[in-house]
N, C-alpha and C. Protein backbone atom coordinates (compact mmCIF):
# COMPACT_ATOMS: atom_id res chain seq x y z
N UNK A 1 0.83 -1.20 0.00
CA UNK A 1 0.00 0.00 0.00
C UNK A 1 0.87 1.26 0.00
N UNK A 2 1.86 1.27 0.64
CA UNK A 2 2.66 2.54 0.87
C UNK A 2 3.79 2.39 -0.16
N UNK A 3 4.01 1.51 -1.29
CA UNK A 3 4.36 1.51 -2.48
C UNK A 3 3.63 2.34 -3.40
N UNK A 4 2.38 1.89 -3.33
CA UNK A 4 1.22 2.34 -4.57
C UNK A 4 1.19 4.11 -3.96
N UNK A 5 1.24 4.52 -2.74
CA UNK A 5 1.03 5.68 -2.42
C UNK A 5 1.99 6.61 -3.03
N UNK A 6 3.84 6.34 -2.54
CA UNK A 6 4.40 6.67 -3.19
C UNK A 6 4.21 6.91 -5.01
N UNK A 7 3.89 5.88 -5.39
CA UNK A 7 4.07 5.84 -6.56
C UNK A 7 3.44 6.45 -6.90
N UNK A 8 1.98 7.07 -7.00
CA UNK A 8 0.71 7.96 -6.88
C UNK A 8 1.74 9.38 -6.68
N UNK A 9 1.82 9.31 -5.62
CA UNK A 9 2.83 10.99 -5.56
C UNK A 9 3.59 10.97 -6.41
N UNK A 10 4.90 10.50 -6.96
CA UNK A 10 5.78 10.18 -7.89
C UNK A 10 5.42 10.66 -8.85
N UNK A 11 3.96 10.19 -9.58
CA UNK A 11 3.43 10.30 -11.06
C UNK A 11 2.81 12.01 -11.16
N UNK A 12 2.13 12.12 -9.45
CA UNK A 12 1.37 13.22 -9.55
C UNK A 12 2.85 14.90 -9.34
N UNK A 13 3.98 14.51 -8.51
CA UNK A 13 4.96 15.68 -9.14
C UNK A 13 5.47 15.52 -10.42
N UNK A 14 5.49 14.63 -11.12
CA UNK A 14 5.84 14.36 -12.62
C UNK A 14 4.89 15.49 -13.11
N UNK A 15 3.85 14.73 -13.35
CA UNK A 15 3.09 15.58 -13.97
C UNK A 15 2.48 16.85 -13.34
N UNK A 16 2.46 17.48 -12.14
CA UNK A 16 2.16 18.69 -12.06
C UNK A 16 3.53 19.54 -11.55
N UNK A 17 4.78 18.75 -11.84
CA UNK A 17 6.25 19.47 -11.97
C UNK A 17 6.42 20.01 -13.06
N UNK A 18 5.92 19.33 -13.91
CA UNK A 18 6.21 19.95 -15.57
C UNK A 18 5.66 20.81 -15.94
N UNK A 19 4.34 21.23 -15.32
CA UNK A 19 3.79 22.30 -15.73
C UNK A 19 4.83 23.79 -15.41
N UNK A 20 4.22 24.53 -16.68
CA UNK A 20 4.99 26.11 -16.74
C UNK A 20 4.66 26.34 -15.49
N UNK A 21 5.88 27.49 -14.86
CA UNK A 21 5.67 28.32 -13.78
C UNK A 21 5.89 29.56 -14.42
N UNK A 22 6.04 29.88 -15.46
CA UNK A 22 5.81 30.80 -16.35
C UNK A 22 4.56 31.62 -16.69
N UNK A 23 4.39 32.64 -16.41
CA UNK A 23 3.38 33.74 -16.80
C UNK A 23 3.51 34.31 -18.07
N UNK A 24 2.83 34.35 -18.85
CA UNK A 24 2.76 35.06 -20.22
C UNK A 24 2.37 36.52 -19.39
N UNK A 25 3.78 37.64 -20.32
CA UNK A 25 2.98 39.11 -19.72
C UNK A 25 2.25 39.42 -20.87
N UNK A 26 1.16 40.09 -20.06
CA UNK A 26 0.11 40.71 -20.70
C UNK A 26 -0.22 42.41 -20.25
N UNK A 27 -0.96 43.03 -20.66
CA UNK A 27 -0.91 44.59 -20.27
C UNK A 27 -1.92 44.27 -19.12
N UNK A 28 -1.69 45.27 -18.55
CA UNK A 28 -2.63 45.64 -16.84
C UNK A 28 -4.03 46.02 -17.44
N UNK A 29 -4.72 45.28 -17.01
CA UNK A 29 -6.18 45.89 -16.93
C UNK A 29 -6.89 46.35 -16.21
N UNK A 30 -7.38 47.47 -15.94
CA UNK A 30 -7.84 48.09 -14.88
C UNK A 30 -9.77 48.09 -14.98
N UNK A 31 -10.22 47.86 -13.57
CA UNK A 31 -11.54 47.72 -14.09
C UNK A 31 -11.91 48.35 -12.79
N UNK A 32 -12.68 49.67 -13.60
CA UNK A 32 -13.35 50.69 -12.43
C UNK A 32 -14.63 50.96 -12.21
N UNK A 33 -15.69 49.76 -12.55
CA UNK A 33 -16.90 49.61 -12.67
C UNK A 33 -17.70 48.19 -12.78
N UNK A 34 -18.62 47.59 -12.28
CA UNK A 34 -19.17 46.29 -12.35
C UNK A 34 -18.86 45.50 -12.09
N UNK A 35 -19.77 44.31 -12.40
CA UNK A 35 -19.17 42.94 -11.90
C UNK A 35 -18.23 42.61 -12.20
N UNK A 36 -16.72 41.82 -11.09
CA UNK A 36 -15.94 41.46 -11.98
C UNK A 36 -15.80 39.93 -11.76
N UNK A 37 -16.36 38.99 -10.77
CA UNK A 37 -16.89 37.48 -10.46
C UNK A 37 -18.07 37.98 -9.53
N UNK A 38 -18.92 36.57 -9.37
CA UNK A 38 -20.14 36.65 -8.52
C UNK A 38 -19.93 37.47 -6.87
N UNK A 39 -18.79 37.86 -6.60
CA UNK A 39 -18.67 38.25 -5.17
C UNK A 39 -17.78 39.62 -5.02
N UNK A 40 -17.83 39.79 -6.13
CA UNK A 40 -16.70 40.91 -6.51
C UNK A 40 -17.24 41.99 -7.77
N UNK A 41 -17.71 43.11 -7.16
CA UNK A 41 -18.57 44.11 -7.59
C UNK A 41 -17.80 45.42 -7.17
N UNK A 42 -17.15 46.29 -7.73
CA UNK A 42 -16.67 47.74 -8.09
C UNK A 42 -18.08 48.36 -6.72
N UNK A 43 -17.56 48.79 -6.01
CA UNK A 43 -18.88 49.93 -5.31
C UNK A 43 -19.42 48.77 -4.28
N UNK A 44 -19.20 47.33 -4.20
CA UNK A 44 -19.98 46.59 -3.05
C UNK A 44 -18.70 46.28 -1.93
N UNK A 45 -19.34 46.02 -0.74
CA UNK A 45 -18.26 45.11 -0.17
C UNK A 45 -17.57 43.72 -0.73
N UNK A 46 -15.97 43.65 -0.26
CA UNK A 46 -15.82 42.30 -0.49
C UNK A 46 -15.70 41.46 0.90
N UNK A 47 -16.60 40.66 0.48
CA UNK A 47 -17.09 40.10 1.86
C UNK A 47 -16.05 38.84 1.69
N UNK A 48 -15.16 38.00 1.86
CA UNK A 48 -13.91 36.25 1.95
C UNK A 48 -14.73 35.61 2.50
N UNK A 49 -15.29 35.97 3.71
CA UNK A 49 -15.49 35.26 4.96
C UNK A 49 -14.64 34.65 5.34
N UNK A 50 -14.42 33.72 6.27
CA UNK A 50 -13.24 33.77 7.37
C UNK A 50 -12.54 32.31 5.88
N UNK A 51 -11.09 32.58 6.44
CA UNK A 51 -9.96 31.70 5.41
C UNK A 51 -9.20 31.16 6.08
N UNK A 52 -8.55 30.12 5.41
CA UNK A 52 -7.34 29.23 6.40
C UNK A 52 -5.90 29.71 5.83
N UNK A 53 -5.19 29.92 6.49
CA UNK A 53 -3.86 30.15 5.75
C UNK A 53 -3.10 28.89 6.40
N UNK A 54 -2.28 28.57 5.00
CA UNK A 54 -1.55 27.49 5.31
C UNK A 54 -0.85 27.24 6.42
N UNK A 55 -0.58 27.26 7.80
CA UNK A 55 -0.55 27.22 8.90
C UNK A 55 -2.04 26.97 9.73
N UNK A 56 -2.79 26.87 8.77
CA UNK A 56 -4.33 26.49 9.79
C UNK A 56 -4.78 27.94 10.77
N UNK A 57 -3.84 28.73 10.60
CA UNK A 57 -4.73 29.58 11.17
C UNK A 57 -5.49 30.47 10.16
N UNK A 58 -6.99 30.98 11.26
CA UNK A 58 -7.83 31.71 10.95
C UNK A 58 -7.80 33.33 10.60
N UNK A 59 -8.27 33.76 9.06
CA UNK A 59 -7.76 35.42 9.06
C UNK A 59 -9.15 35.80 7.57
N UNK A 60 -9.40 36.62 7.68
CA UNK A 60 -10.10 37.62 6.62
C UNK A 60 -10.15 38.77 6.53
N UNK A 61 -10.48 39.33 5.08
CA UNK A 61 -10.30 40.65 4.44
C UNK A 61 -10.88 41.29 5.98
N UNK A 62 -10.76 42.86 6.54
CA UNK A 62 -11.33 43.21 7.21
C UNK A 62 -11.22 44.82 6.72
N UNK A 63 -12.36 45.78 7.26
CA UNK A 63 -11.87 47.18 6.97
C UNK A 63 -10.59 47.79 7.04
N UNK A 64 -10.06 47.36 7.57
CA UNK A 64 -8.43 47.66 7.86
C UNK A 64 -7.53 47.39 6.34
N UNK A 65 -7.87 46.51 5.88
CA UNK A 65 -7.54 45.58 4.60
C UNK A 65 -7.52 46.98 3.10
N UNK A 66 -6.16 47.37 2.61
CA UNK A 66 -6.19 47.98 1.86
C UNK A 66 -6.29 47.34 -0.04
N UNK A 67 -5.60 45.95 0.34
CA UNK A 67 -5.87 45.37 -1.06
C UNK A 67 -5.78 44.22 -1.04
N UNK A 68 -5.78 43.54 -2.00
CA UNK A 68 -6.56 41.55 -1.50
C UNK A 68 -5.55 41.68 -3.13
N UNK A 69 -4.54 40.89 -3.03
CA UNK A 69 -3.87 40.01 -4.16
C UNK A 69 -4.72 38.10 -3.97
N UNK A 70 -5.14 38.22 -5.51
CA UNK A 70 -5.67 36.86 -5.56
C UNK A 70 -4.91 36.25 -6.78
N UNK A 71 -5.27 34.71 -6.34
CA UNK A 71 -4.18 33.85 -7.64
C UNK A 71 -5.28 32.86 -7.74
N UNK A 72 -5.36 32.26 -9.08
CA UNK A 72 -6.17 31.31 -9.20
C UNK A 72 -5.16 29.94 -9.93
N UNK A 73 -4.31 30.04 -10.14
CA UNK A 73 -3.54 29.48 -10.98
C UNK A 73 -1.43 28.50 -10.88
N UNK A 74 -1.11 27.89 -10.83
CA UNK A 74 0.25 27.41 -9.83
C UNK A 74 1.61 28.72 -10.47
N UNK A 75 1.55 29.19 -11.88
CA UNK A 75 2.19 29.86 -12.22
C UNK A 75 2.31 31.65 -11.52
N UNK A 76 0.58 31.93 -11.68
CA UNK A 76 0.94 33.40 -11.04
C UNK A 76 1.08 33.27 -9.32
N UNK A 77 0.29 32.13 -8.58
CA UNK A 77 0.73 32.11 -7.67
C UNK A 77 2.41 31.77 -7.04
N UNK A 78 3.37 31.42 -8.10
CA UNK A 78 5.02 31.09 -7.87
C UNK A 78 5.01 32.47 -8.07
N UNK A 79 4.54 33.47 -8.94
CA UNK A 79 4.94 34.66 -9.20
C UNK A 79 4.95 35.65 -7.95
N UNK A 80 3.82 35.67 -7.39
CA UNK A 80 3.53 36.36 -6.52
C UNK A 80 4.72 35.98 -4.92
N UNK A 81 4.51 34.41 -5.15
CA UNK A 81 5.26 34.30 -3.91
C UNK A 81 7.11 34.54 -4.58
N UNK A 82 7.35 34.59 -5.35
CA UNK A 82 8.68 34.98 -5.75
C UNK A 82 8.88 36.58 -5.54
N UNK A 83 7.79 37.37 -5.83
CA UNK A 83 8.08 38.75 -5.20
C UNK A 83 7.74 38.55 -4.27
N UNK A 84 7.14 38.08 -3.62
CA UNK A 84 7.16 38.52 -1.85
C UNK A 84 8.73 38.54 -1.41
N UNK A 85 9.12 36.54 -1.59
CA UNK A 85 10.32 36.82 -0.83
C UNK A 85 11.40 37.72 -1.30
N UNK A 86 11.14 38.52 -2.03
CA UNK A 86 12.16 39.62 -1.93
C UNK A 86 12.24 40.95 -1.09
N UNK A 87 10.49 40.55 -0.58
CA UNK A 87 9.95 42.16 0.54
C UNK A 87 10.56 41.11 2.29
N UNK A 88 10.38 42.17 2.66
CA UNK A 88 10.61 41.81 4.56
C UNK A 88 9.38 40.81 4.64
N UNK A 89 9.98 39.88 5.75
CA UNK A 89 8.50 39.34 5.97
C UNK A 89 6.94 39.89 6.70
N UNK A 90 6.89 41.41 6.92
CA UNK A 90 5.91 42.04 7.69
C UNK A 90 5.68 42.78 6.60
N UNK A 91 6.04 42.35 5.19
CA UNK A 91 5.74 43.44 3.95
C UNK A 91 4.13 43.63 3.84
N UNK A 92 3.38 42.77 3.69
CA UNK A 92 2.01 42.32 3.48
C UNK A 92 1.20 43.22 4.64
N UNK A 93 1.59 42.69 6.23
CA UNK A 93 0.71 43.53 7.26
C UNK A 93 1.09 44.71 6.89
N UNK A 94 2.57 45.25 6.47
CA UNK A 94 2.45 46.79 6.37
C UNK A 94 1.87 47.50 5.70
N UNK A 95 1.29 46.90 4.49
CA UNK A 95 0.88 47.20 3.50
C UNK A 95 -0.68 47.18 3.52
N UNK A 96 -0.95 46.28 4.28
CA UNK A 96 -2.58 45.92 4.61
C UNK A 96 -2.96 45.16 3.37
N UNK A 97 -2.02 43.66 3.26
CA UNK A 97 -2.51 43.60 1.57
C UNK A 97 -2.90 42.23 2.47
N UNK A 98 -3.71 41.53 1.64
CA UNK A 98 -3.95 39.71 2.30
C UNK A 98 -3.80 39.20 0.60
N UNK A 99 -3.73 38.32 1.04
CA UNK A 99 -2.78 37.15 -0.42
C UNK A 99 -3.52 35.90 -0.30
N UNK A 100 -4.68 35.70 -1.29
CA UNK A 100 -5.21 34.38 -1.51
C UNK A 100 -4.89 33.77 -2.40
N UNK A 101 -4.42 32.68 -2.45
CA UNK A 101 -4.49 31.35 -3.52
C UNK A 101 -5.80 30.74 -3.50
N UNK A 102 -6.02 30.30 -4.56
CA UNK A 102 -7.08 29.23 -4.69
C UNK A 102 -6.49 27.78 -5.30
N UNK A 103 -6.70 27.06 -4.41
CA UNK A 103 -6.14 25.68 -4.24
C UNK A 103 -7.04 24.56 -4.96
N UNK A 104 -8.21 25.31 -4.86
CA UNK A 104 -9.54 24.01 -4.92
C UNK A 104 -9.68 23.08 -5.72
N UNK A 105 -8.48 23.34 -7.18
CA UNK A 105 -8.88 22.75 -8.01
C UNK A 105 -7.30 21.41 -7.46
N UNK A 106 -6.55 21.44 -6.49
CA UNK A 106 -5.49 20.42 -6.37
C UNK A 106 -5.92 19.52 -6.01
N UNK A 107 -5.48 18.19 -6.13
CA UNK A 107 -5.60 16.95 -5.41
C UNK A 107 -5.25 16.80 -3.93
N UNK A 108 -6.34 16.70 -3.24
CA UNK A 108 -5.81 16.46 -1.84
C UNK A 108 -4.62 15.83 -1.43
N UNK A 109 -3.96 14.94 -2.01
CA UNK A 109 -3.23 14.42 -1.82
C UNK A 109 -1.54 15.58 -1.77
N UNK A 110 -1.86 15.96 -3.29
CA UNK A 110 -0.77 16.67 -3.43
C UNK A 110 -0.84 18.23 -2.68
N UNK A 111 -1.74 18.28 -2.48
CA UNK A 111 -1.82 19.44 -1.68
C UNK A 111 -1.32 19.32 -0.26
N UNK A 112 -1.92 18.34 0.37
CA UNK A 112 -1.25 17.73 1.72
C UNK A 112 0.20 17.64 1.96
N UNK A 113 0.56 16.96 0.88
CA UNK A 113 2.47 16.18 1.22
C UNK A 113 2.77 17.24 0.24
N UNK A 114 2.57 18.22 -0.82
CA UNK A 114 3.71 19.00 -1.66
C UNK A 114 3.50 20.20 -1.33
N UNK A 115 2.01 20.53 -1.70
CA UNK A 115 2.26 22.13 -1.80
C UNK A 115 2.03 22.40 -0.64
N UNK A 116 1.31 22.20 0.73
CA UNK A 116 1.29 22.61 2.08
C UNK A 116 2.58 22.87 2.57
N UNK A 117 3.65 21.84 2.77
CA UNK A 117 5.10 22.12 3.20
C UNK A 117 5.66 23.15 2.39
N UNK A 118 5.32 23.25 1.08
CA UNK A 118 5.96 24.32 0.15
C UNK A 118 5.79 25.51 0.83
N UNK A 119 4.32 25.43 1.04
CA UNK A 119 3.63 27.29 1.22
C UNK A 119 4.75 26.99 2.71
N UNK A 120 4.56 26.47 3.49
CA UNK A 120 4.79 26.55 5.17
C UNK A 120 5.77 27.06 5.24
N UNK A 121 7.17 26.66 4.13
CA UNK A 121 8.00 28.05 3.99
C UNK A 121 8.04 29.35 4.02
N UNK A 122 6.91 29.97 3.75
CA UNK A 122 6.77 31.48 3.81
C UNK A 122 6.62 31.70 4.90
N UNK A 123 6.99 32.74 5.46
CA UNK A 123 6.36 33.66 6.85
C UNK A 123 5.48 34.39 6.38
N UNK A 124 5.16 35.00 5.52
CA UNK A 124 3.73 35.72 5.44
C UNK A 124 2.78 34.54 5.50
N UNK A 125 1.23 34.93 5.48
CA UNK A 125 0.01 34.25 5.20
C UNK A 125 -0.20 34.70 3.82
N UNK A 126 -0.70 33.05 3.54
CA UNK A 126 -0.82 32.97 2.16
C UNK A 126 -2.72 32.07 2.51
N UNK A 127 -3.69 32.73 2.52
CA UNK A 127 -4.75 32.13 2.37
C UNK A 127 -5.20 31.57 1.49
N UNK A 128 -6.19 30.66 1.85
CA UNK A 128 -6.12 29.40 0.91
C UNK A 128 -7.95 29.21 0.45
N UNK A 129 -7.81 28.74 -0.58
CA UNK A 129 -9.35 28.67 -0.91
C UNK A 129 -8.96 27.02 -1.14
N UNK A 130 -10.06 26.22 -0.93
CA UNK A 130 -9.99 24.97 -0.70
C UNK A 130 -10.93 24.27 -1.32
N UNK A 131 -12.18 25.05 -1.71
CA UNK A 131 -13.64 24.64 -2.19
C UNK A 131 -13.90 24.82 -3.34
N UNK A 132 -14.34 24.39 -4.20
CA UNK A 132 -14.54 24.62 -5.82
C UNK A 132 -15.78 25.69 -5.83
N UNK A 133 -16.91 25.65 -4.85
CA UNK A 133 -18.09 26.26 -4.71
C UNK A 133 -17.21 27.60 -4.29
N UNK A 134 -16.39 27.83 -3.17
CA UNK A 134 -15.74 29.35 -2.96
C UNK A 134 -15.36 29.82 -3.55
N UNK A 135 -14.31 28.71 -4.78
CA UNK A 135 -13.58 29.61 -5.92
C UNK A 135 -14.33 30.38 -6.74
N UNK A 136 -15.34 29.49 -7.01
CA UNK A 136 -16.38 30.23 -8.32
C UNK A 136 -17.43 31.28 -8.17
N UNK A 137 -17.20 31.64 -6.69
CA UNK A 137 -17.00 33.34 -6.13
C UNK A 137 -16.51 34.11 -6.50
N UNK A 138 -15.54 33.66 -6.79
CA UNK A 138 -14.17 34.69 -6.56
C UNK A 138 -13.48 34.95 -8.13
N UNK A 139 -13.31 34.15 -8.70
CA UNK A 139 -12.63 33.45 -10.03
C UNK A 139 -13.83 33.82 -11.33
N UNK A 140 -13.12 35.10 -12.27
CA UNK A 140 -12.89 35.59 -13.59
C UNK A 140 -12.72 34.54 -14.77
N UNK A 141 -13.16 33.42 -15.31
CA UNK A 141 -12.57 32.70 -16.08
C UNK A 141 -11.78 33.92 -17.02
N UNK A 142 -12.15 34.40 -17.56
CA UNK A 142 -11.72 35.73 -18.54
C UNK A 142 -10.03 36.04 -17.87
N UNK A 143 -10.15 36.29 -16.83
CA UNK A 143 -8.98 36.57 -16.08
C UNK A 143 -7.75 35.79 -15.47
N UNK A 144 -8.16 34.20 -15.69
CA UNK A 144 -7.78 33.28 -14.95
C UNK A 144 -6.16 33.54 -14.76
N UNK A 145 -5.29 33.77 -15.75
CA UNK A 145 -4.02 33.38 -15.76
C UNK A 145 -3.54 34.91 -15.31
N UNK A 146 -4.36 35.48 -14.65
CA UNK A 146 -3.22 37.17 -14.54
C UNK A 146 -3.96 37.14 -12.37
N UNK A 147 -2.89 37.55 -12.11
CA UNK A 147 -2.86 38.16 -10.51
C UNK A 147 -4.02 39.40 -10.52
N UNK A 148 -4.53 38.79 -9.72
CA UNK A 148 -5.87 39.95 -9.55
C UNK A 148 -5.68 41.03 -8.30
N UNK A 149 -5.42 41.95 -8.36
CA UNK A 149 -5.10 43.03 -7.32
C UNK A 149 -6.73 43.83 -7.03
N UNK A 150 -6.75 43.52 -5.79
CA UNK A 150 -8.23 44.05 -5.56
C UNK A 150 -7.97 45.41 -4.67
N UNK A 151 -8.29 46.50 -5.01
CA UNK A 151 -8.33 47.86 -3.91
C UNK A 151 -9.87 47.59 -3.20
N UNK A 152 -9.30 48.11 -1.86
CA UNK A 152 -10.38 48.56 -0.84
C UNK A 152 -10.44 49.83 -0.57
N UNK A 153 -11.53 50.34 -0.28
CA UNK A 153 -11.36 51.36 0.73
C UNK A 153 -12.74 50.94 1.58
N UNK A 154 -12.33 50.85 2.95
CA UNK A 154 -13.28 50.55 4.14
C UNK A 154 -14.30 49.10 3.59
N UNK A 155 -13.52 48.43 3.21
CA UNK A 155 -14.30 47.22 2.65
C UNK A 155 -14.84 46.89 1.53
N UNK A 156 -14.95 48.09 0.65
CA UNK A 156 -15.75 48.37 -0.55
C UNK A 156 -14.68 47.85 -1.19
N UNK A 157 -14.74 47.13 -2.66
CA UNK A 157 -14.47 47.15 -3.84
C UNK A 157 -14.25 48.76 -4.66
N UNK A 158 -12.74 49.34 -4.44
CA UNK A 158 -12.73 50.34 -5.38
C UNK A 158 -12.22 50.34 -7.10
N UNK A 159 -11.41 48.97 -6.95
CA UNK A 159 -11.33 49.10 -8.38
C UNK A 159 -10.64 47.50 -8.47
N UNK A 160 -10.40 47.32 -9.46
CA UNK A 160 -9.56 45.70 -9.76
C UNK A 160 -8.43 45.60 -10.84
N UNK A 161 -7.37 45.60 -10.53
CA UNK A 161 -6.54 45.43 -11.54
C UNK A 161 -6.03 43.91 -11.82
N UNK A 162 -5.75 43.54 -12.66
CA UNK A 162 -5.24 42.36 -13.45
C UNK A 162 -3.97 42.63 -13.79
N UNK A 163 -2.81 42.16 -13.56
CA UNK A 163 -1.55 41.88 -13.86
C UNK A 163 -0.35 40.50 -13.74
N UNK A 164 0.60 40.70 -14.71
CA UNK A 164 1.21 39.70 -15.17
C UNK A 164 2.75 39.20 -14.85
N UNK A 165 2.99 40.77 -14.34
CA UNK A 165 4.85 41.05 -14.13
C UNK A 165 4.59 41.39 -12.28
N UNK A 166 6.60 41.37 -12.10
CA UNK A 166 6.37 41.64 -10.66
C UNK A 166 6.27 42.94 -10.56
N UNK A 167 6.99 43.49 -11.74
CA UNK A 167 6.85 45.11 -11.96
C UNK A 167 5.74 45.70 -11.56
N UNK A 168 4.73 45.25 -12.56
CA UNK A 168 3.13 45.41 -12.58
C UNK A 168 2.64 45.48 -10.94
N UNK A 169 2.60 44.15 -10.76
CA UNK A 169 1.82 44.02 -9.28
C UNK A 169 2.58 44.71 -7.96
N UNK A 170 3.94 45.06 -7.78
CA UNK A 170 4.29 46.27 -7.19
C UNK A 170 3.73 47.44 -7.34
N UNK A 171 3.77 47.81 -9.06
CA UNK A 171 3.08 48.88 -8.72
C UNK A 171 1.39 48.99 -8.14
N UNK A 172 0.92 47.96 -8.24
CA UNK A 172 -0.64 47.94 -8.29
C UNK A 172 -0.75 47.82 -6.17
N UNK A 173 0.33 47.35 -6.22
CA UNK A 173 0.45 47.62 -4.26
C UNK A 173 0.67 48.63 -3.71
N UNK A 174 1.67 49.38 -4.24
CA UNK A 174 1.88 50.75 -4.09
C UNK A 174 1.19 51.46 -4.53
């Protein structure tokens, strides 16, 4: 049994090792009006509700919360966490930014033994979407492959940018 398990993991970093961690850049899109997924509206609150960050602890967007970086994807999420570790690790609280991945679509398995220990490396929180029903809240098919930079002000949805570079999404933090 703990042959076949291995071997199961084995096949499953094969094949989700090979995939690009590569981002195609694309230009920034800025969107300052309407729907931009079912939970994410220009002028409404963005409501997460409460999230797990890979450490199991409990955290969500709150008024305090100046911008919500989201990833739906294994490439822009390496992206994002490749600029982080180049900021301090208190870059994120200083900034008031929270950082979701959406996981939902991984195999439990590989999520458990690969990418959990992966993330556990970071000292920031990296929140995690886990549910296919939460993602499709949150998640742009239109948008899928670009880092979604969400502005707040006092909870509201003020605008949404889409970007591809680390260039880009610095500036969209700043």
């Amino acid at each position: 049994m703990k042959t076949k398990l291995m071997a199961a993991l084995f096949g499953a970093v094969l094949l989700f090792g090979g995939c690009s961690n590569k981002v195609e850049e694309k230009p920034v899109i800025e969107v300052k009006e309407g729907k931009i997924a079912p939970a994410i509206e220009i002028g409404k609150p963005f409501v997460s509700g409460t999230l797990k960050d890979q450490f199991d602890r409990e955290g969500s967007v709150t008024d305090e919360t100046e911008k919500v970086i989201m990833v739906f994807g294994k490439a822009t999420g390496h992206l994002v966490k490749e600029y982080l570790n180049t900021k301090p690790n208190d870059y994120l609280d200083r900034k008031h930014v929270v950082f979701i991945a959406d996981v939902s679509g991984m195999p439990s398995m590989i999520l458990k033994y690969i990418a959990l220990p992966d993330l556990q490396k970071h000292k920031y929180s990296i929140f995690l979407i886990r549910e296919k029903e939460a993602s499709k809240k949150f998640r742009n098919d239109k948008y899928k492959d670009y880092i979604m930079v969400i502005d707040l002000d006092d909870g509201n949805v003020e605008e949404v940018e889409f970007v591809t570079t680390a260039k880009d999404l610095e500036e969209a933090i700043d």
